[in-house]
PDB file of N, CA and C in Angstrom:
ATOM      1  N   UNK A   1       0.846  -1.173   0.000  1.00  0.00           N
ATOM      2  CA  UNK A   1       0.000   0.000   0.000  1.00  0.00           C
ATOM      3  C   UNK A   1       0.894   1.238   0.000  1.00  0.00           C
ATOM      4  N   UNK A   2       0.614   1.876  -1.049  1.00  0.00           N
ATOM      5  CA  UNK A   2       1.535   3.307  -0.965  1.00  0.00           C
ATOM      6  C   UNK A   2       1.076   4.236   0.145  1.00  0.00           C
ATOM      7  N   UNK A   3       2.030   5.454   0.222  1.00  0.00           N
ATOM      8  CA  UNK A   3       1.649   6.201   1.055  1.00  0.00           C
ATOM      9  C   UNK A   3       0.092   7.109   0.958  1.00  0.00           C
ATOM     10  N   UNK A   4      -0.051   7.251  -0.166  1.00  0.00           N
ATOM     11  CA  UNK A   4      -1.259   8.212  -1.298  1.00  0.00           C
ATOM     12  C   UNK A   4      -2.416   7.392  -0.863  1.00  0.00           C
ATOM     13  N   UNK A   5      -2.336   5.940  -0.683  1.00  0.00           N
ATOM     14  CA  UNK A   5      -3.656   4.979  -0.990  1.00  0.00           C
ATOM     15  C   UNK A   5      -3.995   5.144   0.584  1.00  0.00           C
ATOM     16  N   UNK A   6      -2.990   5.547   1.423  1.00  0.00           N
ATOM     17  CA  UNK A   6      -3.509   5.430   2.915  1.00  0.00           C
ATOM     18  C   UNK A   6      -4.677   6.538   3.458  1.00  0.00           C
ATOM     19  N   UNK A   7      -4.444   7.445   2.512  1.00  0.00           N
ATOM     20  CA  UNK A   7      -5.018   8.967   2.765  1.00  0.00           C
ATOM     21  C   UNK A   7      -6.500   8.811   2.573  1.00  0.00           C
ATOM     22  N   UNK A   8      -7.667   9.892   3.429  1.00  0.00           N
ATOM     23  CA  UNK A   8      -8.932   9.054   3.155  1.00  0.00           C
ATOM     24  C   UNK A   8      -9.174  10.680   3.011  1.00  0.00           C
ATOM     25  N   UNK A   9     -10.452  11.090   2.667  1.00  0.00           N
ATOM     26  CA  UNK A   9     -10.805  12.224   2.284  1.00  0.00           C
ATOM     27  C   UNK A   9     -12.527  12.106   3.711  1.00  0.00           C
ATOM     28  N   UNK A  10     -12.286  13.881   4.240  1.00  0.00           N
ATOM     29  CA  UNK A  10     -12.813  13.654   5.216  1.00  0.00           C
ATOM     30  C   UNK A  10     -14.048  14.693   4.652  1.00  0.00           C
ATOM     31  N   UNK A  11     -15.288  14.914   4.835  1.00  0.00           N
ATOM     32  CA  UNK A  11     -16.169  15.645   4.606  1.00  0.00           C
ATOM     33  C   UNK A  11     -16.380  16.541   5.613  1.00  0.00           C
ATOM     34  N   UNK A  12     -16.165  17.564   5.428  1.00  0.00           N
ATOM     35  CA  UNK A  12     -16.648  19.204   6.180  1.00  0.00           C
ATOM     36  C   UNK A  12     -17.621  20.265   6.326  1.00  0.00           C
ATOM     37  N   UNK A  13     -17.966  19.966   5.104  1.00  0.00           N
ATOM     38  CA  UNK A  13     -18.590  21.394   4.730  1.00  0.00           C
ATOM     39  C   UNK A  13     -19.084  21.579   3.711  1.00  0.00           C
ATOM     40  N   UNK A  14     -20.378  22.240   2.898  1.00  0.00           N
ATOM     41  CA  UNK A  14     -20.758  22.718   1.562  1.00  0.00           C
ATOM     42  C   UNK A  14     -19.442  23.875   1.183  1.00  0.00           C
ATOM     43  N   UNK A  15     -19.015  24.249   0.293  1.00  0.00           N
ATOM     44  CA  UNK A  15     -18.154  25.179   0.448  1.00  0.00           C
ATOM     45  C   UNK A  15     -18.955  26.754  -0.013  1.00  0.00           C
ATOM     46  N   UNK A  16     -19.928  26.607  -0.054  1.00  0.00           N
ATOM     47  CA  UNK A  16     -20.825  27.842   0.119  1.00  0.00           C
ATOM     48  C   UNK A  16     -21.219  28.268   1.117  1.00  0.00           C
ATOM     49  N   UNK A  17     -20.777  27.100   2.773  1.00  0.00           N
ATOM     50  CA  UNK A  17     -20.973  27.483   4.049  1.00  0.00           C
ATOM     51  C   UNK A  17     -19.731  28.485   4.285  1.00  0.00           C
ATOM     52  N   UNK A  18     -18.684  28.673   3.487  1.00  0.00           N
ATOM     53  CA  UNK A  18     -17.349  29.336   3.895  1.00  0.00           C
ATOM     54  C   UNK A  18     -17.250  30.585   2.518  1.00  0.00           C
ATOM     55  N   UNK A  19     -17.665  32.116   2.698  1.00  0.00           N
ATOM     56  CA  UNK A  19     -17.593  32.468   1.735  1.00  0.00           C
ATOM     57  C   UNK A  19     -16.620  32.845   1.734  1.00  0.00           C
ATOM     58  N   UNK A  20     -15.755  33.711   1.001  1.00  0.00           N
ATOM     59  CA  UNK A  20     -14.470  34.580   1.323  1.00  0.00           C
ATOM     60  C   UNK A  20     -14.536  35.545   1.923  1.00  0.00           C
ATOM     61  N   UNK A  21     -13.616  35.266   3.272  1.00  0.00           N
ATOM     62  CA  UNK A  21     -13.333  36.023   4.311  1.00  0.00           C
ATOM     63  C   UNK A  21     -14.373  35.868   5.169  1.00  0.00           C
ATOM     64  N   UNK A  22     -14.440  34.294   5.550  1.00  0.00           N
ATOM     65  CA  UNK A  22     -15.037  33.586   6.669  1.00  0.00           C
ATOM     66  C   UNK A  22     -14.718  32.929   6.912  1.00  0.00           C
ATOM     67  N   UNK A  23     -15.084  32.128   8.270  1.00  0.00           N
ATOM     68  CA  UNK A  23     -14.397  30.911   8.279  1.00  0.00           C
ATOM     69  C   UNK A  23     -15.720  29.953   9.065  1.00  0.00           C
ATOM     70  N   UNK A  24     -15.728  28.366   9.687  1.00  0.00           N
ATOM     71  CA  UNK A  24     -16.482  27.968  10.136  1.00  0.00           C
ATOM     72  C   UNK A  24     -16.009  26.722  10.213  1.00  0.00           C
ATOM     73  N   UNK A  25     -16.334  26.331  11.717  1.00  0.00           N
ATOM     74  CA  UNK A  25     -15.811  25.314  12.861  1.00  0.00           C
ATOM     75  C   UNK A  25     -16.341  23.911  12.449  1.00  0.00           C
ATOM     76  N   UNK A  26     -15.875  23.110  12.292  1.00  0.00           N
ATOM     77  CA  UNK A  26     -16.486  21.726  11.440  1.00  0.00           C
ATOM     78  C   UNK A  26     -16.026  20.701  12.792  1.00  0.00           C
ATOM     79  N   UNK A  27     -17.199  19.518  12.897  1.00  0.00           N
ATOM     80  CA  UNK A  27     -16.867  18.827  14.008  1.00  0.00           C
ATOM     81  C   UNK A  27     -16.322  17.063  12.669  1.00  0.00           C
ATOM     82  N   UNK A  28     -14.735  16.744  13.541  1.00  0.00           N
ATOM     83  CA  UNK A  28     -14.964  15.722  12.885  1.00  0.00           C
ATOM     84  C   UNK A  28     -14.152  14.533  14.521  1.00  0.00           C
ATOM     85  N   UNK A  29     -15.823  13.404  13.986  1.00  0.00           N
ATOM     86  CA  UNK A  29     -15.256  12.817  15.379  1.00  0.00           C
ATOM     87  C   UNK A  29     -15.863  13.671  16.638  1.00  0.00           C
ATOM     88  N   UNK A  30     -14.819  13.796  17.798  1.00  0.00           N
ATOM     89  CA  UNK A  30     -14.601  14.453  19.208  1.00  0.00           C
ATOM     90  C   UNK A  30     -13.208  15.471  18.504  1.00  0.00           C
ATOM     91  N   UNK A  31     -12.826  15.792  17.409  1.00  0.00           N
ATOM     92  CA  UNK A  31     -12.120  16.915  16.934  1.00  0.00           C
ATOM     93  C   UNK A  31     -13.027  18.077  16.174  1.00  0.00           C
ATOM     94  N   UNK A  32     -12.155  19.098  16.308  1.00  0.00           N
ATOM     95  CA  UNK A  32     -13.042  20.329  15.714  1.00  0.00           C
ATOM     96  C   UNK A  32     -11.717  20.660  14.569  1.00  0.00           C
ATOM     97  N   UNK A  33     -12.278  21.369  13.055  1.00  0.00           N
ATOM     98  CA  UNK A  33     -11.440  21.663  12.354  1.00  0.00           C
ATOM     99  C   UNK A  33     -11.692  22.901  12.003  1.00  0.00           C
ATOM    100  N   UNK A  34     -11.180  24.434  11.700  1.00  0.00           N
ATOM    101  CA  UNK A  34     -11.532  25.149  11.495  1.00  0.00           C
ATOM    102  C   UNK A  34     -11.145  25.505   9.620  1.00  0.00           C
ATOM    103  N   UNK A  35     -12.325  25.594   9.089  1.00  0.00           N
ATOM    104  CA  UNK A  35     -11.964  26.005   7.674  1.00  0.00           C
ATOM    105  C   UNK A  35     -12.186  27.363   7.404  1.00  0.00           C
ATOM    106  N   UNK A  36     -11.164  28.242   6.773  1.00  0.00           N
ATOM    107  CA  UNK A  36     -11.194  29.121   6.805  1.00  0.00           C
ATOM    108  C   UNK A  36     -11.065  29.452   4.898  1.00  0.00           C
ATOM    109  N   UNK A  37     -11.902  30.763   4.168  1.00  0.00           N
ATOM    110  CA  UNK A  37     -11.630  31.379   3.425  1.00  0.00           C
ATOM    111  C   UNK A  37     -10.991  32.486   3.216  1.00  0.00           C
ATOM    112  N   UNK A  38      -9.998  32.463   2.336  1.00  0.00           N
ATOM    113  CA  UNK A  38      -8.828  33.685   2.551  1.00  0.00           C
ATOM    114  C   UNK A  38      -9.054  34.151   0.620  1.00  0.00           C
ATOM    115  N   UNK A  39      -9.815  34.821   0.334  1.00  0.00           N
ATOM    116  CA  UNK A  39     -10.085  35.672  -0.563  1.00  0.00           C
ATOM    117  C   UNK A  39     -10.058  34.379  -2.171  1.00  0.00           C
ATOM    118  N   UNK A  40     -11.039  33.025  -1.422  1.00  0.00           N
ATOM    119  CA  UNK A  40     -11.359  32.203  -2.173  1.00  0.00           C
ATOM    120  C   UNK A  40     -10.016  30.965  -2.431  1.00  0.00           C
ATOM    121  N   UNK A  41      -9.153  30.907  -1.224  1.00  0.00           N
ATOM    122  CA  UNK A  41      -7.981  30.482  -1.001  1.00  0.00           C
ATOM    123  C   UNK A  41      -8.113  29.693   0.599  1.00  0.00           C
ATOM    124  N   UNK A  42      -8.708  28.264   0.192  1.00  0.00           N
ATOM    125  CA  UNK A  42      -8.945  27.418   0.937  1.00  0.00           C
ATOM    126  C   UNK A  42      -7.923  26.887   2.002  1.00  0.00           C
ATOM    127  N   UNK A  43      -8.287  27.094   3.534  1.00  0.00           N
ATOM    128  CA  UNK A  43      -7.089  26.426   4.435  1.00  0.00           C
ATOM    129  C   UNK A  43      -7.760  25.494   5.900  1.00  0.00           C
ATOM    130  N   UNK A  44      -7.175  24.770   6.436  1.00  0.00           N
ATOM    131  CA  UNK A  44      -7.906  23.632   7.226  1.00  0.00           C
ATOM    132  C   UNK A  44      -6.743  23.753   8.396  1.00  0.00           C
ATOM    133  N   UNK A  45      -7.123  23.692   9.568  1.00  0.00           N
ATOM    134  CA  UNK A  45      -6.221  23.591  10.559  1.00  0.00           C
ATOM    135  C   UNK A  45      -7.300  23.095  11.642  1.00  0.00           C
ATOM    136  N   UNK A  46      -6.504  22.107  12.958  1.00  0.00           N
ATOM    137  CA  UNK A  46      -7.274  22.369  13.350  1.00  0.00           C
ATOM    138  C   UNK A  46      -7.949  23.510  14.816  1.00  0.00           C
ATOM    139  N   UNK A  47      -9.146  23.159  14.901  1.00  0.00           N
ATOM    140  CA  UNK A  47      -9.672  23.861  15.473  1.00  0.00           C
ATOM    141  C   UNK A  47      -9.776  24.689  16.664  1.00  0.00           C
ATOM    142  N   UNK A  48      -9.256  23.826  17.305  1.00  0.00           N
ATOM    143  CA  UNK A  48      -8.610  24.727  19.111  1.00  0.00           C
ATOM    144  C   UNK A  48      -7.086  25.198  19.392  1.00  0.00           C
ATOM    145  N   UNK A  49      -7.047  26.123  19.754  1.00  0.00           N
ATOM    146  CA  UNK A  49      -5.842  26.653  19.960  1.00  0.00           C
ATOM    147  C   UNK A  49      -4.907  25.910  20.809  1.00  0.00           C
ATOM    148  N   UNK A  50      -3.362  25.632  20.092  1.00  0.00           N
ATOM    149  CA  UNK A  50      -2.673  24.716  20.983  1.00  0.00           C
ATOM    150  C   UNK A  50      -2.219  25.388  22.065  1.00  0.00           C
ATOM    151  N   UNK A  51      -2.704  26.253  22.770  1.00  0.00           N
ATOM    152  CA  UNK A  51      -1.505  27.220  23.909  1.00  0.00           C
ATOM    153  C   UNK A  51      -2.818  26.482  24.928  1.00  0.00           C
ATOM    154  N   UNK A  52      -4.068  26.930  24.656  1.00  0.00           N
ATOM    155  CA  UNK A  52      -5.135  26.255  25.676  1.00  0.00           C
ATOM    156  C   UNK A  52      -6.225  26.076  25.155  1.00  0.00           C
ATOM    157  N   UNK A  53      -7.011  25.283  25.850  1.00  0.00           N
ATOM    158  CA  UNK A  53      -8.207  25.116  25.163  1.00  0.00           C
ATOM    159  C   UNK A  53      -9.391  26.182  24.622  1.00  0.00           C
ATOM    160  N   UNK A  54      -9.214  26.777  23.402  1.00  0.00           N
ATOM    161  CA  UNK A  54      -9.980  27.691  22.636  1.00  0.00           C
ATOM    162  C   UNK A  54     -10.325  27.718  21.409  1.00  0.00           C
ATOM    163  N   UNK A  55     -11.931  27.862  21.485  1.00  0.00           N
ATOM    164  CA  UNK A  55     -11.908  27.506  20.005  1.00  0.00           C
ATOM    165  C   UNK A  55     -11.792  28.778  18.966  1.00  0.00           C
ATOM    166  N   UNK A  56     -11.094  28.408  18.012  1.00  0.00           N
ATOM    167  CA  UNK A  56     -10.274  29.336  16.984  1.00  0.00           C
ATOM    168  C   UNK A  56     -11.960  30.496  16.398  1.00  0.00           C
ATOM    169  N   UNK A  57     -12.458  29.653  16.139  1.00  0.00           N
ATOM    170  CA  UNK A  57     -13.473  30.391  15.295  1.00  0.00           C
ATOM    171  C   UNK A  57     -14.162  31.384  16.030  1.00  0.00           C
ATOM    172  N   UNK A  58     -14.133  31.636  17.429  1.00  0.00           N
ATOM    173  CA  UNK A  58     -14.100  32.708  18.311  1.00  0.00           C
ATOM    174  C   UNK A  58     -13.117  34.031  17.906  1.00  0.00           C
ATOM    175  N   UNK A  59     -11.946  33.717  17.606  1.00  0.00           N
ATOM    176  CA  UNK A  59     -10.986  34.717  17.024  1.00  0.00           C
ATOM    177  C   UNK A  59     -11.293  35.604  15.813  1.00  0.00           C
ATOM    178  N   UNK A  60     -10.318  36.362  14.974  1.00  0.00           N
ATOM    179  CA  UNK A  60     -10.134  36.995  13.966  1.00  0.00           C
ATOM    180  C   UNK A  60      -9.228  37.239  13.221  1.00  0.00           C
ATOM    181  N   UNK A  61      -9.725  36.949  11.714  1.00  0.00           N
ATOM    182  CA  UNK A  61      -8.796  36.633  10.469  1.00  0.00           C
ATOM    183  C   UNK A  61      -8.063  38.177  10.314  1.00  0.00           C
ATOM    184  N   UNK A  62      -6.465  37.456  10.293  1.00  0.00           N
ATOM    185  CA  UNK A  62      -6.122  38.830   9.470  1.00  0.00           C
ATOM    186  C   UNK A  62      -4.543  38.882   8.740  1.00  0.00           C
ATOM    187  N   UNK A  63      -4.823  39.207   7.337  1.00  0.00           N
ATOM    188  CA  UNK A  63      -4.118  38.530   6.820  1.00  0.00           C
ATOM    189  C   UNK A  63      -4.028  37.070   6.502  1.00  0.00           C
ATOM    190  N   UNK A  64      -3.231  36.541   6.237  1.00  0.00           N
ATOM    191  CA  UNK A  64      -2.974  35.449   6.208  1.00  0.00           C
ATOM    192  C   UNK A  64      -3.048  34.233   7.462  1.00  0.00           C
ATOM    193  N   UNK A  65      -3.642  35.080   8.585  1.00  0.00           N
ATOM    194  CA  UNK A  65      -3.334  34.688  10.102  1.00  0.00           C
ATOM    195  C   UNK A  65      -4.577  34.091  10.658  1.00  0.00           C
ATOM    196  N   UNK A  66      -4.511  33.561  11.816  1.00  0.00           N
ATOM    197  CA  UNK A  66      -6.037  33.711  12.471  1.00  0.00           C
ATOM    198  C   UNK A  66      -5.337  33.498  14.279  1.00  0.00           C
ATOM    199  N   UNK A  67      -5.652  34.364  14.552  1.00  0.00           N
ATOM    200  CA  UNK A  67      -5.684  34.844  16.683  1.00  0.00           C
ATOM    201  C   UNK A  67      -6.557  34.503  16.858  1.00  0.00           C
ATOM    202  N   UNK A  68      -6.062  34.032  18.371  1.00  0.00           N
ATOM    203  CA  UNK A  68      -6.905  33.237  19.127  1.00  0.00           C
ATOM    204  C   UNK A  68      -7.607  33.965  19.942  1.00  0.00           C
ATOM    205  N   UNK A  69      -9.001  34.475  20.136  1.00  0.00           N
ATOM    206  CA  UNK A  69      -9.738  35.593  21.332  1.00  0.00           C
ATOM    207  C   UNK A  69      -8.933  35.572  22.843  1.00  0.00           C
ATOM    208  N   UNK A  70      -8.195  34.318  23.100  1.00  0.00           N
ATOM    209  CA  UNK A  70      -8.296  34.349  24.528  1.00  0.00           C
ATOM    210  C   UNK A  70      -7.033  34.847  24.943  1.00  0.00           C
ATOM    211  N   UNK A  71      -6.104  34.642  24.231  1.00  0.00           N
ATOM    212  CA  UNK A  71      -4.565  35.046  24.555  1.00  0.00           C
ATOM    213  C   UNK A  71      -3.983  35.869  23.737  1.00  0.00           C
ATOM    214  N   UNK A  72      -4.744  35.839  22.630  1.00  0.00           N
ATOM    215  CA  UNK A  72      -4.033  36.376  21.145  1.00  0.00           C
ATOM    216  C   UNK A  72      -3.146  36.025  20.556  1.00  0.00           C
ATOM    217  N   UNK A  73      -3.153  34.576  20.785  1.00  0.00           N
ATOM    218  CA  UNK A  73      -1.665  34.083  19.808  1.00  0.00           C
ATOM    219  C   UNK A  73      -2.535  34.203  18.339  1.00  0.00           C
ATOM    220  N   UNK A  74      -0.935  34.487  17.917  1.00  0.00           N
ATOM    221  CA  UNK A  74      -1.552  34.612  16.028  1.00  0.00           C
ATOM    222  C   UNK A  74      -0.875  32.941  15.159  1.00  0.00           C
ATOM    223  N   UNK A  75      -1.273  32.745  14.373  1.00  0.00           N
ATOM    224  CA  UNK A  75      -1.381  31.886  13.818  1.00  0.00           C
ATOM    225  C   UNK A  75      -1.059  31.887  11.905  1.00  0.00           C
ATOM    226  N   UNK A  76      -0.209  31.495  11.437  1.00  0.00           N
ATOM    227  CA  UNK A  76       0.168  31.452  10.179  1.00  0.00           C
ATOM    228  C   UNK A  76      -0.966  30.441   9.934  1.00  0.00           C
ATOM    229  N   UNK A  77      -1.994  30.851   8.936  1.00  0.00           N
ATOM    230  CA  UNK A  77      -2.740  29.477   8.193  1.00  0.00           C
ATOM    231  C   UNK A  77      -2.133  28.234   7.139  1.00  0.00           C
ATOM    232  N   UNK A  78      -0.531  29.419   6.555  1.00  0.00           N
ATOM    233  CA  UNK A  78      -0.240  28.194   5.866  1.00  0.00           C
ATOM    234  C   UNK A  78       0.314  27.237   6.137  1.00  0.00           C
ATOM    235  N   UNK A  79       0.987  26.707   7.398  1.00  0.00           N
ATOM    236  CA  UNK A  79       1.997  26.068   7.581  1.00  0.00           C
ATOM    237  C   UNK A  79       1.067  26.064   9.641  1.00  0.00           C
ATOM    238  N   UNK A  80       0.560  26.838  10.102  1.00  0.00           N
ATOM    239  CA  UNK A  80       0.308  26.726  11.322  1.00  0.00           C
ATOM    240  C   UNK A  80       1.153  26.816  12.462  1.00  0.00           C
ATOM    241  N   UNK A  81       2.004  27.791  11.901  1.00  0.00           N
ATOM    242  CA  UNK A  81       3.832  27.938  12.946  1.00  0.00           C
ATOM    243  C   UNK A  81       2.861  29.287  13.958  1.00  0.00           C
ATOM    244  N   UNK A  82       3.180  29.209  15.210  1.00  0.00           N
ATOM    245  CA  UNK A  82       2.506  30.605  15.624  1.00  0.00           C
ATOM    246  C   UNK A  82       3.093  31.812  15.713  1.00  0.00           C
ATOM    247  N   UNK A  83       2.618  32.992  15.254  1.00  0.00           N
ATOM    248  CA  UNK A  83       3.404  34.162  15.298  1.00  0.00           C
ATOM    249  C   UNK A  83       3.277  35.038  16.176  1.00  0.00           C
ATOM    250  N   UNK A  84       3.161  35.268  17.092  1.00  0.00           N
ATOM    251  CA  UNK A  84       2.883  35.988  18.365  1.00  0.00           C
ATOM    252  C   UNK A  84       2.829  35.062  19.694  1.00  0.00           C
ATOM    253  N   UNK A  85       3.338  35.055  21.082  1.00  0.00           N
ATOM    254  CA  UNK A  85       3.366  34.224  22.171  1.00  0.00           C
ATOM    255  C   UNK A  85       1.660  34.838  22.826  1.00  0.00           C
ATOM    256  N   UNK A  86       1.238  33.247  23.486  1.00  0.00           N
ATOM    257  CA  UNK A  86       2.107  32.633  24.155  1.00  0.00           C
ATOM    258  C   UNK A  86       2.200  31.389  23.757  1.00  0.00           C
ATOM    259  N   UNK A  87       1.295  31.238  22.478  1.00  0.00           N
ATOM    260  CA  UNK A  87       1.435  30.045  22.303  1.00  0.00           C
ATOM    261  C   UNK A  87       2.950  29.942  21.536  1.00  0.00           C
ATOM    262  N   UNK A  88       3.462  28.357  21.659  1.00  0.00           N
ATOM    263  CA  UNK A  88       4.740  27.725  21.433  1.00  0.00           C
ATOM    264  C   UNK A  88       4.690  26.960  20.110  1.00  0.00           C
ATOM    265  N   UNK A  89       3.346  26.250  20.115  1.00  0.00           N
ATOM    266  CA  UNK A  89       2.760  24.833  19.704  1.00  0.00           C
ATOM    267  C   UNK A  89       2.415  25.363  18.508  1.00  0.00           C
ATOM    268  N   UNK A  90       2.741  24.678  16.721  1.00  0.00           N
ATOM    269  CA  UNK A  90       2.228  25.233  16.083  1.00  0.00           C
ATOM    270  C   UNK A  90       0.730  24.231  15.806  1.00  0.00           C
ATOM    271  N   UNK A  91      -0.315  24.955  15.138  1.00  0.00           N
ATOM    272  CA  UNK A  91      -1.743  24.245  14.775  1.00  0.00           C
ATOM    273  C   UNK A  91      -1.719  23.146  13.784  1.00  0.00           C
ATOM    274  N   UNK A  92      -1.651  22.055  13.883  1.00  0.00           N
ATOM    275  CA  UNK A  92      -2.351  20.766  12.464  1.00  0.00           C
ATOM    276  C   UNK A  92      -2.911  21.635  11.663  1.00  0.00           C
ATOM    277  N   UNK A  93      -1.778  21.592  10.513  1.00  0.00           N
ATOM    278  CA  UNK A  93      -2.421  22.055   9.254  1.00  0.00           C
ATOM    279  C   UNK A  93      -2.927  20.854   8.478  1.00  0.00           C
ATOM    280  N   UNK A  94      -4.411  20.852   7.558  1.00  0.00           N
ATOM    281  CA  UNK A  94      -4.506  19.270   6.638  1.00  0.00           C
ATOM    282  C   UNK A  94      -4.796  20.173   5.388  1.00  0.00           C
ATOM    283  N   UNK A  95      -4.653  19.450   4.514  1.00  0.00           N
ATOM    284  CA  UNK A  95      -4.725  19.710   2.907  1.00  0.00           C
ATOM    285  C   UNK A  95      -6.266  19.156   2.632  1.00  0.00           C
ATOM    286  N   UNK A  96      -6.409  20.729   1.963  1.00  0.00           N
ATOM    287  CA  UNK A  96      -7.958  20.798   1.645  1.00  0.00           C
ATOM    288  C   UNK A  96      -8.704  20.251   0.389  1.00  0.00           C
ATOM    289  N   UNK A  97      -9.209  19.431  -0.198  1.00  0.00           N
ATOM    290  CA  UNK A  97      -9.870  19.380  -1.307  1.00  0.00           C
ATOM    291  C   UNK A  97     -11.501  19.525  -1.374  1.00  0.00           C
ATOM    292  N   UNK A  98     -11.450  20.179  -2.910  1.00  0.00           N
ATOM    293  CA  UNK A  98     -12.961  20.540  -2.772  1.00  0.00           C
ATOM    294  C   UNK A  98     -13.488  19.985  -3.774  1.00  0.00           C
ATOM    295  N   UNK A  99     -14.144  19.279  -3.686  1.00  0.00           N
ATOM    296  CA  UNK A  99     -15.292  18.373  -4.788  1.00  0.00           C
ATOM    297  C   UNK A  99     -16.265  18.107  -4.770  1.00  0.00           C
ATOM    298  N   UNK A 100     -17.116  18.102  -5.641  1.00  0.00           N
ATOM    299  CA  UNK A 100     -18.477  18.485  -5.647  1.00  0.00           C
ATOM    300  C   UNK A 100     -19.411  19.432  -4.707  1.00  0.00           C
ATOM    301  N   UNK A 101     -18.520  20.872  -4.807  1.00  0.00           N
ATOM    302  CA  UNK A 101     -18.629  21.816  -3.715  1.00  0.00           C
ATOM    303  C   UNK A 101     -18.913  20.872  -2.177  1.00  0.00           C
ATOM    304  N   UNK A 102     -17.958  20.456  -2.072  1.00  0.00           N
ATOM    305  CA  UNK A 102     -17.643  20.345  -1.043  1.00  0.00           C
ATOM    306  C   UNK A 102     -16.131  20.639  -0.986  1.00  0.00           C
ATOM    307  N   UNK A 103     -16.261  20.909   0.804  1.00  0.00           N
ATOM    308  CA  UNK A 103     -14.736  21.166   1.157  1.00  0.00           C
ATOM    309  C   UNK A 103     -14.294  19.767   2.229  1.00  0.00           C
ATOM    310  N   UNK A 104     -13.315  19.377   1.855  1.00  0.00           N
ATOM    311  CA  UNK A 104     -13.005  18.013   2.694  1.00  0.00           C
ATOM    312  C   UNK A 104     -11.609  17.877   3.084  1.00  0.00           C
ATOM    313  N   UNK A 105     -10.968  16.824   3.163  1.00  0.00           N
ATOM    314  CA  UNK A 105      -9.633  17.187   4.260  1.00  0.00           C
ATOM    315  C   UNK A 105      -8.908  15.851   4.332  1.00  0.00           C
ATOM    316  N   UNK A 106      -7.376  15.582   3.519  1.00  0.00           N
ATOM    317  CA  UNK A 106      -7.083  14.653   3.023  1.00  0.00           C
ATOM    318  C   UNK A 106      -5.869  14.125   4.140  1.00  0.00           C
ATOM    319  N   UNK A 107      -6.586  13.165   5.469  1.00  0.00           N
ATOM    320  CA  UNK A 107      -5.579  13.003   6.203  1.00  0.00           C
ATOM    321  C   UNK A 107      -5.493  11.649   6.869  1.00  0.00           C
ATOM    322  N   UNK A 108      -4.522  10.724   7.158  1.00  0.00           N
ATOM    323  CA  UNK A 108      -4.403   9.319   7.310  1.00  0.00           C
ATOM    324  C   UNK A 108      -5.691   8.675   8.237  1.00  0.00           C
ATOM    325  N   UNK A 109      -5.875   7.663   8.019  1.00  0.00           N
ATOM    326  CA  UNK A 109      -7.038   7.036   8.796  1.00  0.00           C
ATOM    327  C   UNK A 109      -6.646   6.956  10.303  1.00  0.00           C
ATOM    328  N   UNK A 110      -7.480   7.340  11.229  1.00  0.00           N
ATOM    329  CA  UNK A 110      -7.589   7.292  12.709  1.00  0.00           C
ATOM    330  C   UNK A 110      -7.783   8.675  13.212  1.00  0.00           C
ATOM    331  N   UNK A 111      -7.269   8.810  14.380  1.00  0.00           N
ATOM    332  CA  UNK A 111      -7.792  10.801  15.143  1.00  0.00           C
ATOM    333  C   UNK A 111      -7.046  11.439  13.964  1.00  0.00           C
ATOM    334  N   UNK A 112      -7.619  12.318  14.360  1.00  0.00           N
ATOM    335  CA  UNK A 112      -6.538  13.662  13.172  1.00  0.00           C
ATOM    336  C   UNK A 112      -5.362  13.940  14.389  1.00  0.00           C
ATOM    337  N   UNK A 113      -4.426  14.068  13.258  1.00  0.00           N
ATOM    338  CA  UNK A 113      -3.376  15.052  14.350  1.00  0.00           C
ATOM    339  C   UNK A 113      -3.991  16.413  14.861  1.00  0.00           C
ATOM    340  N   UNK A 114      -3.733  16.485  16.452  1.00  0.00           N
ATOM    341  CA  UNK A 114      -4.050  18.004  17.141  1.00  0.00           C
ATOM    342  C   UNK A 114      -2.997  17.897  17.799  1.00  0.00           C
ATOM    343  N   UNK A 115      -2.424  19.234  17.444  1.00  0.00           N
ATOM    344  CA  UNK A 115      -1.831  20.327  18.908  1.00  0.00           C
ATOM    345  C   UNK A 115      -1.973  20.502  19.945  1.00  0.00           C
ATOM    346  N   UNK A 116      -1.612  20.154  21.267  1.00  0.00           N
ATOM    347  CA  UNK A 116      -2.444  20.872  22.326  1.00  0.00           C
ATOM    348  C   UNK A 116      -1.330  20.976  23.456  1.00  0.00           C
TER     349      UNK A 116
END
């Protein structure tokens, strides 16, 4: 089994629930994923902030970023490295695909990777 065949595609969202320059909290499992639109430029991370337990979609997009309401750590969407303290921990970024307007999330079978 290659590495490619292991990957399962996860369902999220209509992608008309996320217009540009929104975002919205998707439950997958007992995990939360936050999908965010960045001027029709799809990104998936997940959902609670790794410094403490918060959920992201409480925060605000800016730039390329998304802060967390409770501490204000900022957050790179592409890569999920954090740019502002206190958080340390960067966010599970997953690779987004969208098909048949849907937005879905291409990541190995079992929990998703989280931060925390």
């Amino acid at each position: 089994m290659t590495a490619a065949s292991a990957l399962r595609l996860v369902d999220l969202c209509a992608l008309d629930e996320v217009p540009p320059g929104t975002m919205k909290m998707c439950e997958v499992g007992d995990d939360l994923v936050l999908v965010v639109n960045l001027s029709g430029e799809l990104h998936a991370t997940q959902g609670i902030c790794s410094h403490q337990y918060f959920e992201l979609d409480k925060g605000f997009l800016t730039g390329g970023s998304i802060t967390c309401a409770l501490h204000l750590s900022r957050f790179s969407l592409a890569d999920g490295e954090p740019l502002d303290p206190p958080a340390e921990l960067p966010l599970a970024v997953y690779p987004v695909v969208v098909e048949g307007g849907r937005v879905m999330i291409e990541v190995p079978p079992g929990p998703l990777e989280v931060n925390r």
